[in-house]
C-alpha atoms as a PDB file:
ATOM      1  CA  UNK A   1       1.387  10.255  -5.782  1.00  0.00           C
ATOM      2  CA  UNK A   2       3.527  10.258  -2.829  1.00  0.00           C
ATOM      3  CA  UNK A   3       5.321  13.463  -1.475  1.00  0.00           C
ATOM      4  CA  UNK A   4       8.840  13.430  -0.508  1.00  0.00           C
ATOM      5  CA  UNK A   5       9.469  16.216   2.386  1.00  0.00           C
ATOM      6  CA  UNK A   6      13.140  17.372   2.432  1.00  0.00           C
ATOM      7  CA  UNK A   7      13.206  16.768   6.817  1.00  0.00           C
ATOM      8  CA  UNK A   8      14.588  20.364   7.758  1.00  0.00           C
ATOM      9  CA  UNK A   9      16.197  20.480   4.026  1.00  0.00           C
ATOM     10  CA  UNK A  10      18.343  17.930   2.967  1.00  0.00           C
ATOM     11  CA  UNK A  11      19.622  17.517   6.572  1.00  0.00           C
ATOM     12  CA  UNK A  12      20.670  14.626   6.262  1.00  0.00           C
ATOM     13  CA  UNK A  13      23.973  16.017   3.810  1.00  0.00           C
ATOM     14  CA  UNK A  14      24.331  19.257   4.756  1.00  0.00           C
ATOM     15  CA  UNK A  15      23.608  21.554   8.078  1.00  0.00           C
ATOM     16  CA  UNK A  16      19.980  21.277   8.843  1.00  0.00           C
ATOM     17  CA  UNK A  17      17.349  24.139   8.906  1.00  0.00           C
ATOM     18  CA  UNK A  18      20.211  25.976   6.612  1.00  0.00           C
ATOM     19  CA  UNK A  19      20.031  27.885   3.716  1.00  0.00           C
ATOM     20  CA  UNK A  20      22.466  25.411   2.154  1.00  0.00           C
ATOM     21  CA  UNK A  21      20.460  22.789   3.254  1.00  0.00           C
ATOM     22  CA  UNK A  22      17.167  23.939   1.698  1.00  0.00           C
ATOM     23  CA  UNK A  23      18.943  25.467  -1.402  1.00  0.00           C
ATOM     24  CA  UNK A  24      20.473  22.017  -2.296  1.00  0.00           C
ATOM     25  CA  UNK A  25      17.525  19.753  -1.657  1.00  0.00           C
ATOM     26  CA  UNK A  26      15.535  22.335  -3.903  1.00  0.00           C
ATOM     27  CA  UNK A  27      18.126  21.698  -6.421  1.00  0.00           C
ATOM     28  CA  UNK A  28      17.832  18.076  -6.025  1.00  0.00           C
ATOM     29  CA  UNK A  29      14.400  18.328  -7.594  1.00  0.00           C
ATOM     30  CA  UNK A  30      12.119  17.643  -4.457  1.00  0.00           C
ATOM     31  CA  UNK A  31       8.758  18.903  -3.838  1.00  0.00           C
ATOM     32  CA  UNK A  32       8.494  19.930  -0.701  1.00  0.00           C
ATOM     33  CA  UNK A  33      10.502  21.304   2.182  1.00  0.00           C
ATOM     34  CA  UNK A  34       9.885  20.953   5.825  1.00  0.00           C
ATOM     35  CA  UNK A  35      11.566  23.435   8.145  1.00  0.00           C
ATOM     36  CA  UNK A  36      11.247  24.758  12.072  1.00  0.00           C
ATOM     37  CA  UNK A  37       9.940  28.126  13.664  1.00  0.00           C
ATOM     38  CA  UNK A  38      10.922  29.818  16.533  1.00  0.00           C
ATOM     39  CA  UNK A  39      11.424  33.414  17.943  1.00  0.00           C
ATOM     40  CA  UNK A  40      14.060  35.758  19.238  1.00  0.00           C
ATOM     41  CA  UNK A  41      14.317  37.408  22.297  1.00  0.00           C
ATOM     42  CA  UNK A  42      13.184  40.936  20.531  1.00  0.00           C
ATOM     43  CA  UNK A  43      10.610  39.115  18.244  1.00  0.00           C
ATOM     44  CA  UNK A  44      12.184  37.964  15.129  1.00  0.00           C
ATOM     45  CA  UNK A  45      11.025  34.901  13.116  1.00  0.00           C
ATOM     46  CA  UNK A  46      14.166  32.172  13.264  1.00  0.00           C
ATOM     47  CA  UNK A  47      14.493  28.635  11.291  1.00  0.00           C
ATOM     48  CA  UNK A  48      15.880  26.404  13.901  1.00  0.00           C
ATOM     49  CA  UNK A  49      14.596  23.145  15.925  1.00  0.00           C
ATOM     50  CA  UNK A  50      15.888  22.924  19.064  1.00  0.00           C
ATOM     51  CA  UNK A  51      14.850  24.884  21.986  1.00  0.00           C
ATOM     52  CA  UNK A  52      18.578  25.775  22.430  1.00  0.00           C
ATOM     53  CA  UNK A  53      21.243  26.496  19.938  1.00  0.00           C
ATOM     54  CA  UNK A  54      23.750  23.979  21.219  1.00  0.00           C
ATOM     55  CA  UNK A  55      23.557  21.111  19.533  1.00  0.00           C
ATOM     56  CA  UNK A  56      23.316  22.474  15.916  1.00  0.00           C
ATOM     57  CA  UNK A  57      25.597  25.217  16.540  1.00  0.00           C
ATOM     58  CA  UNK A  58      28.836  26.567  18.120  1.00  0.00           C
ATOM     59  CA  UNK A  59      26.672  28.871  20.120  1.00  0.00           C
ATOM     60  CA  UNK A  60      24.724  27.861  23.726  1.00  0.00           C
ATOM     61  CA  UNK A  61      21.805  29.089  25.060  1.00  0.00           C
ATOM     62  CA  UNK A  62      17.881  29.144  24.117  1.00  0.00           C
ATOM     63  CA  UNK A  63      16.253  30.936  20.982  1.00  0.00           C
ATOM     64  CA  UNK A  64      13.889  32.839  23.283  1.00  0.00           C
ATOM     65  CA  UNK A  65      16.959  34.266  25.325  1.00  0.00           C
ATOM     66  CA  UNK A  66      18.929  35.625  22.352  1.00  0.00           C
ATOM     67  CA  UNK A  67      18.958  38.375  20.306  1.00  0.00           C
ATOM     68  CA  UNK A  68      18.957  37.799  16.610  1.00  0.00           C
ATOM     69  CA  UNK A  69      22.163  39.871  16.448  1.00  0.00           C
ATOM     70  CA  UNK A  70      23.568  37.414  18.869  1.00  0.00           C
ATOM     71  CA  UNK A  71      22.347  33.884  16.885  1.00  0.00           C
ATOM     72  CA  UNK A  72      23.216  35.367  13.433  1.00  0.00           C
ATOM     73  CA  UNK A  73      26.905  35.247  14.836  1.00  0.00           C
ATOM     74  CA  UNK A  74      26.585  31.421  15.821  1.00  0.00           C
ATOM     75  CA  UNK A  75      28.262  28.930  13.029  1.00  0.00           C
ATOM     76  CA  UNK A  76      25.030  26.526  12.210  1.00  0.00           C
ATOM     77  CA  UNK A  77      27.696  24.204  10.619  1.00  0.00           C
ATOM     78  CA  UNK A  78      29.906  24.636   7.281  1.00  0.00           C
ATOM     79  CA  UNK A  79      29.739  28.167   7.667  1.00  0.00           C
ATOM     80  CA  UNK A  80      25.695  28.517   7.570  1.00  0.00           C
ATOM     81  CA  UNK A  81      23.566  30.594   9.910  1.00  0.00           C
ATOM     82  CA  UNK A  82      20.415  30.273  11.106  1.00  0.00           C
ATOM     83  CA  UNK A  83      18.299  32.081   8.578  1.00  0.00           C
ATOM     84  CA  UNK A  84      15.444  33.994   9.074  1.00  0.00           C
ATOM     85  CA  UNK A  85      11.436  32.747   8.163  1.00  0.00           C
ATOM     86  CA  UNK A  86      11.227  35.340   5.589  1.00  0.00           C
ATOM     87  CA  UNK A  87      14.581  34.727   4.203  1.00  0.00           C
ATOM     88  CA  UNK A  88      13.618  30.351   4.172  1.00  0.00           C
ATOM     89  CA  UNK A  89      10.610  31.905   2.269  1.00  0.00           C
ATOM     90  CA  UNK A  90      12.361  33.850   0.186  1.00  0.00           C
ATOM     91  CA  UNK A  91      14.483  31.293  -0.927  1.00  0.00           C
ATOM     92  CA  UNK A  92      11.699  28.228  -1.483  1.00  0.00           C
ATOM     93  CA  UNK A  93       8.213  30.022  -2.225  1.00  0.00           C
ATOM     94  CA  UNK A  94       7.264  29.245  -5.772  1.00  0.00           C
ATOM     95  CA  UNK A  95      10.091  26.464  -5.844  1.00  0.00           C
ATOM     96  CA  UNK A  96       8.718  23.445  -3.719  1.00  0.00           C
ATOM     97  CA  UNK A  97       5.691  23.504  -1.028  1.00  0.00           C
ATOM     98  CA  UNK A  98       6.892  24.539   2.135  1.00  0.00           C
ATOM     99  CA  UNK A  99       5.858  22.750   5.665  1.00  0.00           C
ATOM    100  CA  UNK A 100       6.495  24.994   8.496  1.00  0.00           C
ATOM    101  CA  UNK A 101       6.396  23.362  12.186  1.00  0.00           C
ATOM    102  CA  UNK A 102       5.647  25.897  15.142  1.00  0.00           C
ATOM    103  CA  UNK A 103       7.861  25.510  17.917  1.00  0.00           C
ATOM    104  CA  UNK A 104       6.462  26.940  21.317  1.00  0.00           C
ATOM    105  CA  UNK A 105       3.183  29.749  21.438  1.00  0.00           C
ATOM    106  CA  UNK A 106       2.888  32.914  21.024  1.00  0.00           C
ATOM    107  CA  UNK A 107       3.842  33.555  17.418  1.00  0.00           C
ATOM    108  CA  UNK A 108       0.637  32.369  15.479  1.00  0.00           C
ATOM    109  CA  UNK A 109      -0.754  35.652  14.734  1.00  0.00           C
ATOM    110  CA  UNK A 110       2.728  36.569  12.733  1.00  0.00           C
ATOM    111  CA  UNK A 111       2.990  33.549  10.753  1.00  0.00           C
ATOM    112  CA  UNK A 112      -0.528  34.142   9.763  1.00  0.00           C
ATOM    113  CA  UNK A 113       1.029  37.776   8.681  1.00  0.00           C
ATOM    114  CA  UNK A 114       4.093  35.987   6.946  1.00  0.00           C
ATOM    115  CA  UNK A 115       1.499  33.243   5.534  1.00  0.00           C
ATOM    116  CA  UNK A 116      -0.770  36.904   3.536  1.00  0.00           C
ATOM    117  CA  UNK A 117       2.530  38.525   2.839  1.00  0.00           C
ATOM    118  CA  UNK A 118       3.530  35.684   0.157  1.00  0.00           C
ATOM    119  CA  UNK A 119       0.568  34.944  -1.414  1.00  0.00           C
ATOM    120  CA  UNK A 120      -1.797  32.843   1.087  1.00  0.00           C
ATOM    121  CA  UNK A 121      -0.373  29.917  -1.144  1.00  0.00           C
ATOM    122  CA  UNK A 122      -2.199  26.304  -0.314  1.00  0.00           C
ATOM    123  CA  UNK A 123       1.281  25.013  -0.943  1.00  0.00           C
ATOM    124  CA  UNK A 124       2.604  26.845   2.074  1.00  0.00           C
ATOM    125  CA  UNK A 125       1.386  25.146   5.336  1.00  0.00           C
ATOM    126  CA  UNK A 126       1.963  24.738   9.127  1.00  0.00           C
ATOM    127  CA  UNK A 127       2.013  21.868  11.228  1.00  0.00           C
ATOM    128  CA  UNK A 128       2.243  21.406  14.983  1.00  0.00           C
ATOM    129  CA  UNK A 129       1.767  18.486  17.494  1.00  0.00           C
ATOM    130  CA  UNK A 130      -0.136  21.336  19.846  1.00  0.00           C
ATOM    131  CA  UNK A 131      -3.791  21.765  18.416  1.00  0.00           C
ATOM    132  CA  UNK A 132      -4.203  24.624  20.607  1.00  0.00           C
ATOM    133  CA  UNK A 133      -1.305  26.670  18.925  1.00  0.00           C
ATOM    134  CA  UNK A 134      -3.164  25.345  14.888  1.00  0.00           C
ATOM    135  CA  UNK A 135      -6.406  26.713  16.298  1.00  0.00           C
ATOM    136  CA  UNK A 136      -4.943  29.942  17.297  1.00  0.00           C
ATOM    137  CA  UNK A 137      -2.847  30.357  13.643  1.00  0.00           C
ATOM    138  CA  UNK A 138      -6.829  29.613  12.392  1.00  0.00           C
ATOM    139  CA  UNK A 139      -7.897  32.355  14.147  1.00  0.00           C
ATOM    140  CA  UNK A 140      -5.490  34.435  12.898  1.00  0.00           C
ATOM    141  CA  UNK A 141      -6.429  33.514   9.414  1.00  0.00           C
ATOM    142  CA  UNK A 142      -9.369  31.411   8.340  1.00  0.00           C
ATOM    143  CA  UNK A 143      -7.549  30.135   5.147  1.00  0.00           C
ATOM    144  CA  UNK A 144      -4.272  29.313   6.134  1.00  0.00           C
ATOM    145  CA  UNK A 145      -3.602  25.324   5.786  1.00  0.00           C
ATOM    146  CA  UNK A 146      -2.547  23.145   8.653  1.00  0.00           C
ATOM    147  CA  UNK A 147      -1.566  19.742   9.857  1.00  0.00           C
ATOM    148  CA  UNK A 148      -1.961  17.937  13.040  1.00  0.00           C
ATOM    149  CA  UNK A 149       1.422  16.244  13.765  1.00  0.00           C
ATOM    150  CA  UNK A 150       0.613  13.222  15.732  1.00  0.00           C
ATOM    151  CA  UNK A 151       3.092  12.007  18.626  1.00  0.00           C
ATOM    152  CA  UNK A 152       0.648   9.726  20.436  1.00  0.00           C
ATOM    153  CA  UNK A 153       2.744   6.112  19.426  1.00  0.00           C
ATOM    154  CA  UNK A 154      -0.134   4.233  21.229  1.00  0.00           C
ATOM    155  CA  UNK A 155      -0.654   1.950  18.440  1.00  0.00           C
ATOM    156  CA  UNK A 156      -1.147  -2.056  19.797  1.00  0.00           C
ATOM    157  CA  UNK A 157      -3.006  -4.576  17.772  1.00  0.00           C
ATOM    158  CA  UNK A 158      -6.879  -3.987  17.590  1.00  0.00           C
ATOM    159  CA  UNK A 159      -6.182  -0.272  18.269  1.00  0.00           C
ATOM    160  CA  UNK A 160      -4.976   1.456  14.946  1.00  0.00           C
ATOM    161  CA  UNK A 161      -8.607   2.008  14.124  1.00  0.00           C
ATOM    162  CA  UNK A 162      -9.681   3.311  17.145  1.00  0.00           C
ATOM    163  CA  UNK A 163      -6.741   5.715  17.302  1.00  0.00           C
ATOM    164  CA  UNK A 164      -7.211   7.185  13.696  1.00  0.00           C
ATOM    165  CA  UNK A 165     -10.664   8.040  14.853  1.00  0.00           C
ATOM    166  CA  UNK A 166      -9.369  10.110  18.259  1.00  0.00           C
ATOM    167  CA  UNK A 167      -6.555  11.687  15.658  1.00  0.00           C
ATOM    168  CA  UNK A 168      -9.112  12.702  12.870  1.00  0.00           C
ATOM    169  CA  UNK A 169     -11.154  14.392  15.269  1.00  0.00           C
ATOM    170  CA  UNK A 170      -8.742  15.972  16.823  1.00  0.00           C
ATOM    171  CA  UNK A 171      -7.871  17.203  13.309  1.00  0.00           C
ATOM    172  CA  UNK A 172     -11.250  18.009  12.658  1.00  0.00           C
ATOM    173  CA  UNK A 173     -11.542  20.264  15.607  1.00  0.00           C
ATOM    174  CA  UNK A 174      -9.147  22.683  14.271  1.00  0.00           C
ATOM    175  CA  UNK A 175      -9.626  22.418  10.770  1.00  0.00           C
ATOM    176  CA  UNK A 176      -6.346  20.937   9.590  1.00  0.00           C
ATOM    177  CA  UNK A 177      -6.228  19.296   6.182  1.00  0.00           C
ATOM    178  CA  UNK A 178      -3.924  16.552   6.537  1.00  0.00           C
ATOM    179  CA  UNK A 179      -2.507  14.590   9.766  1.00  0.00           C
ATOM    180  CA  UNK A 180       0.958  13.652  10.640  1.00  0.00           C
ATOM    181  CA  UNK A 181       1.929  10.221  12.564  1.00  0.00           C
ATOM    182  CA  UNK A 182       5.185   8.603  12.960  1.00  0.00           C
ATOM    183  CA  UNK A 183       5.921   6.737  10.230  1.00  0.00           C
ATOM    184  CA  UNK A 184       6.778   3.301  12.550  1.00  0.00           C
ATOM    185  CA  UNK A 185       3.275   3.670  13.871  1.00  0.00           C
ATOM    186  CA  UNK A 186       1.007   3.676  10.130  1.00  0.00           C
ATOM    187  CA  UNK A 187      -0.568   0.596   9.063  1.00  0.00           C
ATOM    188  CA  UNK A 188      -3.263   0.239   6.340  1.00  0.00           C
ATOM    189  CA  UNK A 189      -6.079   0.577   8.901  1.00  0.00           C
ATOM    190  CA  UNK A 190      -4.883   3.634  10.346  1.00  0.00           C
ATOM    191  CA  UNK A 191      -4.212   4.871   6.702  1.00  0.00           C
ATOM    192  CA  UNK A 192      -8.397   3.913   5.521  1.00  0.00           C
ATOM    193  CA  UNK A 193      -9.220   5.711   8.810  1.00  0.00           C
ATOM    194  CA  UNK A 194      -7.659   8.621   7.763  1.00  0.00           C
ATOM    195  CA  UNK A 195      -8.354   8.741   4.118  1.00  0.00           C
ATOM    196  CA  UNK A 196     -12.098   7.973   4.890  1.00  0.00           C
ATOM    197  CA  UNK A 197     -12.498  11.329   6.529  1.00  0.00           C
ATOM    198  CA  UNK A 198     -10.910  12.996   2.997  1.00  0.00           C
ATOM    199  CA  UNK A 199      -7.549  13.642   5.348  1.00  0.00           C
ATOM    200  CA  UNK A 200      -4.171  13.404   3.743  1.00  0.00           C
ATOM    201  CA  UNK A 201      -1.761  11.372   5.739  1.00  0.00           C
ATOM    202  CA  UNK A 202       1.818  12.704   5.989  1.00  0.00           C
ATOM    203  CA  UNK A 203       3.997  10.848   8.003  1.00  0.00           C
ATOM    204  CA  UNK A 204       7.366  11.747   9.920  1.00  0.00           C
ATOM    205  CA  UNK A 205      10.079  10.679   9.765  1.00  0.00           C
ATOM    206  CA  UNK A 206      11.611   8.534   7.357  1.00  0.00           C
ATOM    207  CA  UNK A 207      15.325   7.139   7.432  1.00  0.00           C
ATOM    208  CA  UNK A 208      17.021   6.090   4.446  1.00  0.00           C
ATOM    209  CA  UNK A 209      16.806   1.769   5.467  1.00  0.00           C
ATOM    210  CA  UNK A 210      12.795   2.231   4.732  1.00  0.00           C
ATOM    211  CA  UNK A 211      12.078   1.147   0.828  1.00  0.00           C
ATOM    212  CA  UNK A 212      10.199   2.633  -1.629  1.00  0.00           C
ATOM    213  CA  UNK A 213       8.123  -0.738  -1.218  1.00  0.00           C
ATOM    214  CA  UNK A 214       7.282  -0.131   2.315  1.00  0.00           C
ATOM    215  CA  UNK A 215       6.404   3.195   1.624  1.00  0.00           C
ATOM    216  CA  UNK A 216       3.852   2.338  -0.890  1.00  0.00           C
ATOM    217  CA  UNK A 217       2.316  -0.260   0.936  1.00  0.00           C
ATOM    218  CA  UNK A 218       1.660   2.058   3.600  1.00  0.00           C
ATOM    219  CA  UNK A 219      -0.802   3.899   2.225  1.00  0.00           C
ATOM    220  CA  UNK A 220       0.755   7.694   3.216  1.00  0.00           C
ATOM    221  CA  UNK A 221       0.527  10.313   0.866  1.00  0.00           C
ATOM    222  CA  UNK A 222       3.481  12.447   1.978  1.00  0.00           C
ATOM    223  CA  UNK A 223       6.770  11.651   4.251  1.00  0.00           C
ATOM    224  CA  UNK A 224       9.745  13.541   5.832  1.00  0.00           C
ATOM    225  CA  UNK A 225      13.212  11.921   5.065  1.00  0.00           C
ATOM    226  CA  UNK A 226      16.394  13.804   6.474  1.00  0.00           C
ATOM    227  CA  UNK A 227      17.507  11.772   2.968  1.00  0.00           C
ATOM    228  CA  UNK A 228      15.530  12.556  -0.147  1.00  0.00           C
ATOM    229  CA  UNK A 229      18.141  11.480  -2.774  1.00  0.00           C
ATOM    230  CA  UNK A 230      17.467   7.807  -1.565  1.00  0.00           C
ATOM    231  CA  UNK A 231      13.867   8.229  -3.179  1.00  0.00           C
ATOM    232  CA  UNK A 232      13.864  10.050  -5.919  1.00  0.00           C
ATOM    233  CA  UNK A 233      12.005   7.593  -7.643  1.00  0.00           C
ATOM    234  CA  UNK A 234       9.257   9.343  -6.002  1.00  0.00           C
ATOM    235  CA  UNK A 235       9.744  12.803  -7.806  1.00  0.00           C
ATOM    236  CA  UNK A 236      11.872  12.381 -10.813  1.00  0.00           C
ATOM    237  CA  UNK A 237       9.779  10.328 -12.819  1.00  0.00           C
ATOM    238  CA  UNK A 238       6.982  13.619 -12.682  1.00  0.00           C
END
């Protein structure tokens, strides 16, 4: 079974990272969402991508250099505003499996917090391309799940093999259960690499020209899509 991953909701229809956006791909009937994390100036847990608020707001300026009072006033499109972690949470836990990205350090010890406060579900997870910040959320918490998003691109013929091996290691080292490529970069031998060492691959990101063929034959057992309605075939036939 492959998992469709609503990419920061349904982003690619409504505001992303939004309340609206999560609340309607939920409603579409997918099984997972993926979402961002970042703190405030004073602390507080906020679901948004970007270093800085300017591009998916009316606001400028970096996360780490605002108040929450101050982002919860910025327009995140269609009248949405950045949410909270805990509201996100709220909203999705119970509903669809939620995959949480860190952005930036120093916040691993309170999303282990968040990750006891709702149940220590396995369907609740958190990825990042920085190993370093996965081993610290470990730490944290023994039993929390995570995934190594991968970022390397240094696929060339003859190498896929070799690569999966440096990437599964790395996973390895931290203890994540599943690993993340780029979708553009997966090929089968990557993919027998991966499942050999009893790893789910995940892969990010999918656009909407990619067919359900494609995805099949690439072996991955999960995917990010900013559009999810342009595979249900994936979900609605549970």
């Amino acid at each position: 079974m492959v998992t469709v991953i609503a990419h920061r909701g349904w982003s690619g229809k409504y505001p992303e990272n939004t309340l609206l956006a999560f609340r309607e791909a939920i409603r579409l009937g997918v099984p997972a969402v993926e979402m961002d994390v970042q703190i405030t100036l004073e602390g507080k847990l906020v679901v948004i991508h970007d270093a800085l608020v300017d591009r998916t707001t009316n606001g400028h300026g970096a996360v780490k250099d605002l108040t929450f009072a101050q982002i919860r006033q910025l327009d995140a499109g269609q009248g949405e505003r950045i949410p909270t972690l805990e509201e996100v949470f709220d909203l999705c836990v119970g509903k669809v499996a939620l995959q949480v990205e860190v952005k930036g350090t120093g916040i691993e010890h309170m999303l282990a917090r968040i990750w006891e406060k709702y149940g220590s579900r396995p369907d609740v997870y958190f990825t990042s391309f920085d190993s370093g910040t996965l081993a610290q959320i470990k730490k944290s918490q023994p039993n929390v799940p995570i995934a190594l998003l991968d970022s390397t691109g240094l696929v060339r013929p003859g190498y896929q093999e070799e690569l999966a091996k440096k990437i599964v290691q790395q996973a390895r080292n931290v203890g994540a259960f599943a690993i993340h490529p780029k979708f553009a970069i997966i090929s089968r031998p990557l993919a027998q690499v991966i499942h050999a060492e009893k790893l789910l691959l995940k892969a990010w990101s999918v656009n909407r020209e990619v067919s359900l063929d494609q995805i099949r034959a690439s072996g991955v057992d999960g995917f990010t899509t900013n559009w999810p309605d342009q595979y249900r075939d994936f979900f609605t036939k549970l």
